[in-house]
C-alpha atoms as a PDB file:
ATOM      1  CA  UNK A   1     156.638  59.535  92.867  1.00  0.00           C
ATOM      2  CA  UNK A   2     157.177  58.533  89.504  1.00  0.00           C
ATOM      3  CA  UNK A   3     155.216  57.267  87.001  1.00  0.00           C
ATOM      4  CA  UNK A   4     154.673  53.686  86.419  1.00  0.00           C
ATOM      5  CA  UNK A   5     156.130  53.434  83.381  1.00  0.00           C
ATOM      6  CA  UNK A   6     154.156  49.772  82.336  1.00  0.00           C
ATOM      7  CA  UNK A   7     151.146  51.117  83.422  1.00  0.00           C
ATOM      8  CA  UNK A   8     150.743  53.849  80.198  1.00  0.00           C
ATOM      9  CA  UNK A   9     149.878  53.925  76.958  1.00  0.00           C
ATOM     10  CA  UNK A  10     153.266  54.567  75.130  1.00  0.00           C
ATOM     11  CA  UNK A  11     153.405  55.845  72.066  1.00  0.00           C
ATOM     12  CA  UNK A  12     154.952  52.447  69.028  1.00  0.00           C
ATOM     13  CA  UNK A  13     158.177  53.047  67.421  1.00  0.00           C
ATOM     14  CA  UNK A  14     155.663  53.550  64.401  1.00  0.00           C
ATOM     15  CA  UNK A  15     153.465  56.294  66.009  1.00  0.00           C
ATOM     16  CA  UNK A  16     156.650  57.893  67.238  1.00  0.00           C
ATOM     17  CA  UNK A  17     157.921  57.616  64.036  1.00  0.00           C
ATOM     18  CA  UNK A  18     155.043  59.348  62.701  1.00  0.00           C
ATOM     19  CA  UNK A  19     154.986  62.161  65.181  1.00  0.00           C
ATOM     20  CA  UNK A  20     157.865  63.356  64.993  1.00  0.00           C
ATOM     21  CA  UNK A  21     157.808  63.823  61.206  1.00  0.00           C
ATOM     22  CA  UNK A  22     154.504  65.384  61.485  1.00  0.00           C
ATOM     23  CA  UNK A  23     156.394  67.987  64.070  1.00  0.00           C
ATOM     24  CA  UNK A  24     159.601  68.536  62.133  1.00  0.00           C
ATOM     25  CA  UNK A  25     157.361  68.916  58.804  1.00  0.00           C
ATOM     26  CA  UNK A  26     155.491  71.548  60.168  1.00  0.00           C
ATOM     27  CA  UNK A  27     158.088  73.409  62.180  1.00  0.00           C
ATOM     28  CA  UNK A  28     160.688  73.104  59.050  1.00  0.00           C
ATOM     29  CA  UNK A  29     157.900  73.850  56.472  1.00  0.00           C
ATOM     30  CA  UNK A  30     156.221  76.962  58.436  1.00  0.00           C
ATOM     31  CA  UNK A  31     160.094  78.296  59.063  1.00  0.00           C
ATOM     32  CA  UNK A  32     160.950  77.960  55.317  1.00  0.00           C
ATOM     33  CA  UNK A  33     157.589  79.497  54.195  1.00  0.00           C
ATOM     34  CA  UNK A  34     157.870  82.264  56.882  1.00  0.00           C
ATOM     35  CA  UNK A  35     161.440  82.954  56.064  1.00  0.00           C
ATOM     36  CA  UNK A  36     160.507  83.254  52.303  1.00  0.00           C
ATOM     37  CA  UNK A  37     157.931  85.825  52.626  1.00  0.00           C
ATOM     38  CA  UNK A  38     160.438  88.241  55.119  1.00  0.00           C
ATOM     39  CA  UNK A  39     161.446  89.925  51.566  1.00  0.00           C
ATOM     40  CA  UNK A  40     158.192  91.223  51.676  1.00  0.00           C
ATOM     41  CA  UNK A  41     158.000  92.882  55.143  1.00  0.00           C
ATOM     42  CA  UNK A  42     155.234  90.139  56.413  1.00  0.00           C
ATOM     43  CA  UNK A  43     155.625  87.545  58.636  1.00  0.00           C
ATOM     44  CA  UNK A  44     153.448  84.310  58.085  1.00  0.00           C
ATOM     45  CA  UNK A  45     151.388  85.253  60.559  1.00  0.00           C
ATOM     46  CA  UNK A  46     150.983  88.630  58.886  1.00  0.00           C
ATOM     47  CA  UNK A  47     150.091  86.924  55.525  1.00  0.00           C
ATOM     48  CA  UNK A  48     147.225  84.449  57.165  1.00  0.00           C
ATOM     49  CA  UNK A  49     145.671  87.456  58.572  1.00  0.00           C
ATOM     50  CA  UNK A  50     145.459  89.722  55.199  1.00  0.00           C
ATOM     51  CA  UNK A  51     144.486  86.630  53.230  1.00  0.00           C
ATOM     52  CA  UNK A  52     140.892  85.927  55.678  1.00  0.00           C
ATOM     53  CA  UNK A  53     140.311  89.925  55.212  1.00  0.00           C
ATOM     54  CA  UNK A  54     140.677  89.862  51.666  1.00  0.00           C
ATOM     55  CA  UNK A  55     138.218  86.830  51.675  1.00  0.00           C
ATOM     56  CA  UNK A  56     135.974  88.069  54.170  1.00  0.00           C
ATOM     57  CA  UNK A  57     132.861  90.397  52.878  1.00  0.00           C
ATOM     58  CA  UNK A  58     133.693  93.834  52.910  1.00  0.00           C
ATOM     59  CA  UNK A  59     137.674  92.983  53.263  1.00  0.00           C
ATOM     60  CA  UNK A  60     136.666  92.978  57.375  1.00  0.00           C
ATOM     61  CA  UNK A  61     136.247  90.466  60.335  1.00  0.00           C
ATOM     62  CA  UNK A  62     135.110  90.659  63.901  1.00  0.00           C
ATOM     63  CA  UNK A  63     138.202  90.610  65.645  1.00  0.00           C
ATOM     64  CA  UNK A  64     137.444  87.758  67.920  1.00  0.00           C
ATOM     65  CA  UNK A  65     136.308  86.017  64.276  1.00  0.00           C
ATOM     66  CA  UNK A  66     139.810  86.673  62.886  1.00  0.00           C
ATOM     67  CA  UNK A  67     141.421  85.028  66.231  1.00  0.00           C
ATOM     68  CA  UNK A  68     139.504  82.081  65.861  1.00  0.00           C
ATOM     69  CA  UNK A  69     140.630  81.858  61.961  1.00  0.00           C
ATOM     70  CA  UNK A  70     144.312  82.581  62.653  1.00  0.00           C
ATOM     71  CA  UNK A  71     144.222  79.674  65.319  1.00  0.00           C
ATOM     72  CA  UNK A  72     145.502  82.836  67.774  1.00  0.00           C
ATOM     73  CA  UNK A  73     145.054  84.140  71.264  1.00  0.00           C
ATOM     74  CA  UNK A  74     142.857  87.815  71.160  1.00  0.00           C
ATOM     75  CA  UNK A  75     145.411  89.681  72.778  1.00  0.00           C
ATOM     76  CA  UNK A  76     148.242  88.289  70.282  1.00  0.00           C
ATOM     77  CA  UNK A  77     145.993  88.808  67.329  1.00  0.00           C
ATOM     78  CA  UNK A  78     145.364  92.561  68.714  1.00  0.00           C
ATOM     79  CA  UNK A  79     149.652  93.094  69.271  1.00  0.00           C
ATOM     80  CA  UNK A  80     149.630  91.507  65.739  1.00  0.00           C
ATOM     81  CA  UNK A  81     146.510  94.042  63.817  1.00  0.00           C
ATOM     82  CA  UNK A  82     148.536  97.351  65.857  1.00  0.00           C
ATOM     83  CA  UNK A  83     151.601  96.059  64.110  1.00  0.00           C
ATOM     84  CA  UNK A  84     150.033  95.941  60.561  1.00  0.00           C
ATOM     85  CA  UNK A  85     148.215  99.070  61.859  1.00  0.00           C
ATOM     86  CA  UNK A  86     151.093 100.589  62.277  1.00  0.00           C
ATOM     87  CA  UNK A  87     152.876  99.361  58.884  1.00  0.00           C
ATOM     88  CA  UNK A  88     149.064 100.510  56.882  1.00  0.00           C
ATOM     89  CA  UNK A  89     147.947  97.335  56.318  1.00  0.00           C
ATOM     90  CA  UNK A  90     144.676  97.232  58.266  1.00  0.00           C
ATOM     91  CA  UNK A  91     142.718  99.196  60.223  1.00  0.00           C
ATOM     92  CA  UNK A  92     140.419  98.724  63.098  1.00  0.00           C
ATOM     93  CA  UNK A  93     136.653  99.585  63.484  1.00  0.00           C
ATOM     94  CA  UNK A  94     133.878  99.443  66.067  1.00  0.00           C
ATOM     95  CA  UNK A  95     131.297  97.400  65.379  1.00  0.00           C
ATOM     96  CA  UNK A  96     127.818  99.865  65.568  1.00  0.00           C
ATOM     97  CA  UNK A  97     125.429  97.194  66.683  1.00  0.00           C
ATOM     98  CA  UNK A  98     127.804  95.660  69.473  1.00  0.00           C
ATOM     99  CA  UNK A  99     130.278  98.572  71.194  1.00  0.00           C
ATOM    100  CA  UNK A 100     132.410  95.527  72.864  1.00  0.00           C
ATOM    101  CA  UNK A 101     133.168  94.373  69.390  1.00  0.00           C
ATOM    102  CA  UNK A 102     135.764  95.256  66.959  1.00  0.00           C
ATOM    103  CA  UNK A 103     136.784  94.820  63.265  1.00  0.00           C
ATOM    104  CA  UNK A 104     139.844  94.467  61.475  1.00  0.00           C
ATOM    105  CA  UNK A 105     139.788  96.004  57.988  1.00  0.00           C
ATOM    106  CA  UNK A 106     141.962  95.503  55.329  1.00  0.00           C
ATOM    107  CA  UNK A 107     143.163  99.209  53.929  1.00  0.00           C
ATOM    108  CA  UNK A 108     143.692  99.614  50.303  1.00  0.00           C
ATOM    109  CA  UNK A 109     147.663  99.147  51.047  1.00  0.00           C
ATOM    110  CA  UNK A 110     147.128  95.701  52.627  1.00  0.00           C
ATOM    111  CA  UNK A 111     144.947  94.639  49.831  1.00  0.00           C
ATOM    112  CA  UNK A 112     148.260  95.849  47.046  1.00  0.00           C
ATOM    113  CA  UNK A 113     150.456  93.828  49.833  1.00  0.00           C
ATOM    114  CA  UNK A 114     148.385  90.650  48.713  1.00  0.00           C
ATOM    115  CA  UNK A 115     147.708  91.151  45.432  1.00  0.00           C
ATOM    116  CA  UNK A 116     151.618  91.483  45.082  1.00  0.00           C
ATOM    117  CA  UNK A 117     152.904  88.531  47.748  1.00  0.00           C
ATOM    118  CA  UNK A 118     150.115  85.784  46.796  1.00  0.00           C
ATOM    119  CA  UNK A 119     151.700  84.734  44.166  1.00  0.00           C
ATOM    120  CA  UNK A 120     155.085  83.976  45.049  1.00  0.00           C
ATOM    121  CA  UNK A 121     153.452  82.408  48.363  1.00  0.00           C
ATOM    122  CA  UNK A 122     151.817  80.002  46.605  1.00  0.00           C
ATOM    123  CA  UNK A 123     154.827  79.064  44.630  1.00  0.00           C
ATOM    124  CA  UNK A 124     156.617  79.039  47.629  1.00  0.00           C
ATOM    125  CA  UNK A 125     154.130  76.349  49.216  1.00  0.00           C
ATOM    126  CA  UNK A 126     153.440  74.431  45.998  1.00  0.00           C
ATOM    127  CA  UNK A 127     157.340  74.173  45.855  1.00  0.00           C
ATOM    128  CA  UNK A 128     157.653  72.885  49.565  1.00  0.00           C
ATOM    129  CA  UNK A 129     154.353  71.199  50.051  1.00  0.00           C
ATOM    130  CA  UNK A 130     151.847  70.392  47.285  1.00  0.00           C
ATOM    131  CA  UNK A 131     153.771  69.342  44.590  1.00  0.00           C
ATOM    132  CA  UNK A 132     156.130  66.685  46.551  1.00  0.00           C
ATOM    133  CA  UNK A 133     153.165  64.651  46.836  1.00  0.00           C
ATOM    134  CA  UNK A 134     150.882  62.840  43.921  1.00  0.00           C
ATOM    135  CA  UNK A 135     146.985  64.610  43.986  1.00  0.00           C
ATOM    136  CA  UNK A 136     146.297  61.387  46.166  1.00  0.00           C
ATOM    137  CA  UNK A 137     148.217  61.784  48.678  1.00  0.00           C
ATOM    138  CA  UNK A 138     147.049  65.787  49.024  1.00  0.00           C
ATOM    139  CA  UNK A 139     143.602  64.488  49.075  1.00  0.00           C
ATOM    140  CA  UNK A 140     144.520  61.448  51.665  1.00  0.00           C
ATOM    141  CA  UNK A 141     146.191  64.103  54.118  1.00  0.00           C
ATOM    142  CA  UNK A 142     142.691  66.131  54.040  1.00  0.00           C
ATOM    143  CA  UNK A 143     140.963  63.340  54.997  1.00  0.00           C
ATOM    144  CA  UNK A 144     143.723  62.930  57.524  1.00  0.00           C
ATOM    145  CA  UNK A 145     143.977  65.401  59.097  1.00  0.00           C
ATOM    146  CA  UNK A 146     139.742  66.486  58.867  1.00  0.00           C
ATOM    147  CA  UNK A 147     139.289  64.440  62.446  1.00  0.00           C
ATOM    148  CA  UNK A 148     142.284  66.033  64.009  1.00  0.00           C
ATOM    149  CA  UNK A 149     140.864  69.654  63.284  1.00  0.00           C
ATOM    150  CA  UNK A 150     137.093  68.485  64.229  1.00  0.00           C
ATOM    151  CA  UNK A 151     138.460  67.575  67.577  1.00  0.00           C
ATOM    152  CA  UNK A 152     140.948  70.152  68.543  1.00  0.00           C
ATOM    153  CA  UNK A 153     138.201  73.021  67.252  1.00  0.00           C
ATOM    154  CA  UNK A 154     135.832  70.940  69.413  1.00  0.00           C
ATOM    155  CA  UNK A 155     138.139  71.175  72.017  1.00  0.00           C
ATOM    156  CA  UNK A 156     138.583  74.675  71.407  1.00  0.00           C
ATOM    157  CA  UNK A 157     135.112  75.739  71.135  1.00  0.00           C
ATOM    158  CA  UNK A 158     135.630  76.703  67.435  1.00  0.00           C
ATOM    159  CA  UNK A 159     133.837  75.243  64.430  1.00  0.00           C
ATOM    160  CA  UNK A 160     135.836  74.476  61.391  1.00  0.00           C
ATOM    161  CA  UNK A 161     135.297  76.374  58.125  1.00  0.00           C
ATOM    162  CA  UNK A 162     135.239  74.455  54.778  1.00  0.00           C
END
């Protein structure tokens, strides 16, 4: 049986509209971003993660921490830390006070790999992102985009971190 087609709450032209630029900005932007730091060896997946350990006390994170912070799945977050494992760029450790637990570590290699990518990244993203729009309309899409996060991490089970 199909679905009554009257009897749903369609997306406007407007909200359509507004969708699908949301979608094509974020595909186009993370492609362009991700395709900028390849030169490097990382991904932009690879970057996200070696940015939260070189915020993170210590340079380390609970792995299931990490996961929540990377907005991944645990079992593609550990495929992800075995790759960077593999390449030097982390390590893992057990946590002593919980044996189920695990950290990632950032090695002294990954920390170089940031220290030398950062700041091309952030060119890259003021070039693509930030500096197309006026400090107003950076601040309006935070406020934008604060419920959206609130909800989905609700959703989710994870809190947001400001």
């Amino acid at each position: 049986m199909l679905v009554d087609m009257d009897d749903h709450r369609w997306l406007t032209p407007h909200e359509q509209r507004a969708w699908r630029a949301h979608l094509a900005a974020h595909r186009l932007l993370f492609l362009q971003l991700d395709r900028e730091l390849q030169g490097s060896g990382l991904s932009l997946n690879d970057y996200e993660i070696l940015v939260n350990l070189s915020e993170s006390p210590g340079r380390r994170m609970r792995m299931s921490e990490l996961a929540d912070a990377t907005i991944q799945s645990r079992s593609r977050l550990s495929h992800q830390i075995s790759r960077m494992e593999a390449a030097g760029l982390v390590t893992r450790e057990e946590c002593e006070d919980d044996r189920r637990g695990t950290f990632a570590v950032l090695t002294d290699q990954g920390w170089e790999m940031i220290r030398r990518v950062a700041p091309d990244h952030v060119d890259s993203v003021r070039r693509h992102f930030i500096d197309l729009m006026t400090p107003e309309q950076v601040s309006a899409l935070e406020r934008i985009y604060a419920p959206v996060i609130d909800h989905l991490q609700g959703v989710r089970g994870v809190r947001r971190n400001d």
